[in-house]
C-alpha atoms as a PDB file:
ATOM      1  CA  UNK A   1      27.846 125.571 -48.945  1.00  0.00           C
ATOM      2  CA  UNK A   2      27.990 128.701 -46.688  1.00  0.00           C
ATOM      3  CA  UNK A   3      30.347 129.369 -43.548  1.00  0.00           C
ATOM      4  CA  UNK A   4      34.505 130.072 -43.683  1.00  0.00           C
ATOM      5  CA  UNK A   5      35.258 126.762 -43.575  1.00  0.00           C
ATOM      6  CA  UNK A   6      33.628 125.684 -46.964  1.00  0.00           C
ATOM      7  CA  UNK A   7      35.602 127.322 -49.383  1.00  0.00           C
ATOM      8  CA  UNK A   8      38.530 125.215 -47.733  1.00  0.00           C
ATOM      9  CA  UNK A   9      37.143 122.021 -49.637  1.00  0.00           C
ATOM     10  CA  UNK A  10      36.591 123.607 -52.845  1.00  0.00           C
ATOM     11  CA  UNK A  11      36.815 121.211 -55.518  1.00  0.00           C
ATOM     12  CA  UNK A  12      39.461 123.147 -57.109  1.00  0.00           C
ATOM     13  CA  UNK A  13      41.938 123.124 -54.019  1.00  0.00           C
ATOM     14  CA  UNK A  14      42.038 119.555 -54.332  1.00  0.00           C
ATOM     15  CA  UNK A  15      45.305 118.725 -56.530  1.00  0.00           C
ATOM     16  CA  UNK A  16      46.788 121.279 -54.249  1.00  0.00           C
ATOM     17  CA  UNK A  17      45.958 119.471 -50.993  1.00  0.00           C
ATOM     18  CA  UNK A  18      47.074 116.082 -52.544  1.00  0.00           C
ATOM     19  CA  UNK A  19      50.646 117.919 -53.387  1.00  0.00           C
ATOM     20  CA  UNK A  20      50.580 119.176 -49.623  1.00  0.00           C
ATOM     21  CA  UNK A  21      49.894 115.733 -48.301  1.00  0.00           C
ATOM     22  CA  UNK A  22      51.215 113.252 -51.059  1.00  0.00           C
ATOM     23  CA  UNK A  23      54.076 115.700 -52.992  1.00  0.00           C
ATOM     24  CA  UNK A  24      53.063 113.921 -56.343  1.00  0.00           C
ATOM     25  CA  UNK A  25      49.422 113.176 -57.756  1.00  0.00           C
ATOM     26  CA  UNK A  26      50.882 109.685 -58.665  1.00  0.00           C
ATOM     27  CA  UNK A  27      51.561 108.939 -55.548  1.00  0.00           C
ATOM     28  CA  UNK A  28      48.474 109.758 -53.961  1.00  0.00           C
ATOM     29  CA  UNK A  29      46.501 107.826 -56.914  1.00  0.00           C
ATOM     30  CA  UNK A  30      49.062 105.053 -55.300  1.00  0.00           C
ATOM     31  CA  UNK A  31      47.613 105.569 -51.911  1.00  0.00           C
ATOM     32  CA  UNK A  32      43.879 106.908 -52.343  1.00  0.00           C
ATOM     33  CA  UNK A  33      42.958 104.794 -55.891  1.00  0.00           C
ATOM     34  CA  UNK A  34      41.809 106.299 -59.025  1.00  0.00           C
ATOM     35  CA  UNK A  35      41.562 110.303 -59.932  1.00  0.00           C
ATOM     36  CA  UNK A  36      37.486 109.498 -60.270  1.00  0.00           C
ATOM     37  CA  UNK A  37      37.883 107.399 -56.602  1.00  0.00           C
ATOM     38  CA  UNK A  38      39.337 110.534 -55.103  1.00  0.00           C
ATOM     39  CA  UNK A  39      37.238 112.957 -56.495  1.00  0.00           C
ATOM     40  CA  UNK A  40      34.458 110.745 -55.344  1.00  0.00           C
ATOM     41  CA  UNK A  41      35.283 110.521 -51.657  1.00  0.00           C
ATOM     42  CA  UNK A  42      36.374 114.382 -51.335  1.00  0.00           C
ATOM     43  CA  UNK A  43      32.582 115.249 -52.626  1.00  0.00           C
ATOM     44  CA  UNK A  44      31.503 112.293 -50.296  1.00  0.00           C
ATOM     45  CA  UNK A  45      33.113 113.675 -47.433  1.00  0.00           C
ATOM     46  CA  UNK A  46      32.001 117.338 -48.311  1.00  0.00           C
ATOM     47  CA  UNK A  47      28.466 116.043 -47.914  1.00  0.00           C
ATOM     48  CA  UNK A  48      28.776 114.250 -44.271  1.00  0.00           C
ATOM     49  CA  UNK A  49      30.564 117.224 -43.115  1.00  0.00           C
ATOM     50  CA  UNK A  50      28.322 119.998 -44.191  1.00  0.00           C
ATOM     51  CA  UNK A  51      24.467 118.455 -45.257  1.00  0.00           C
ATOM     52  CA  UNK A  52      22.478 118.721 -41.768  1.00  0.00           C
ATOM     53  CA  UNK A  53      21.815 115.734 -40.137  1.00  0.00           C
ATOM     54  CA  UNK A  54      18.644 114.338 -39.430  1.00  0.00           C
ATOM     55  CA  UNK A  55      17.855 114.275 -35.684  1.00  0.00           C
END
């Protein structure tokens, strides 16, 4: 992935930005579903928001 943005959704950042929204991983596994469910939708969304679109 290249651009500024990009390194904002770095797999790694992720507990962090659950602790910013959610203040407890348990309680965002409460909200979002399993760790592997999360995980699954961040690199879901990373796709849809950087992968160009066919026109």
């Amino acid at each position: 992935m290249g651009g500024t943005g990009a390194g904002e959704l770095d797999q790694e950042k992720l507990p962090y930005l659950l602790l910013l929204k959610y203040h407890a991983i348990p309680d965002a596994v409460a909200t979002l579903g399993s760790t592997d469910k999360i995980l699954s939708t961040f690199i879901d969304f990373q796709k849809n928001l950087y992968w160009p679109r066919a026109v």
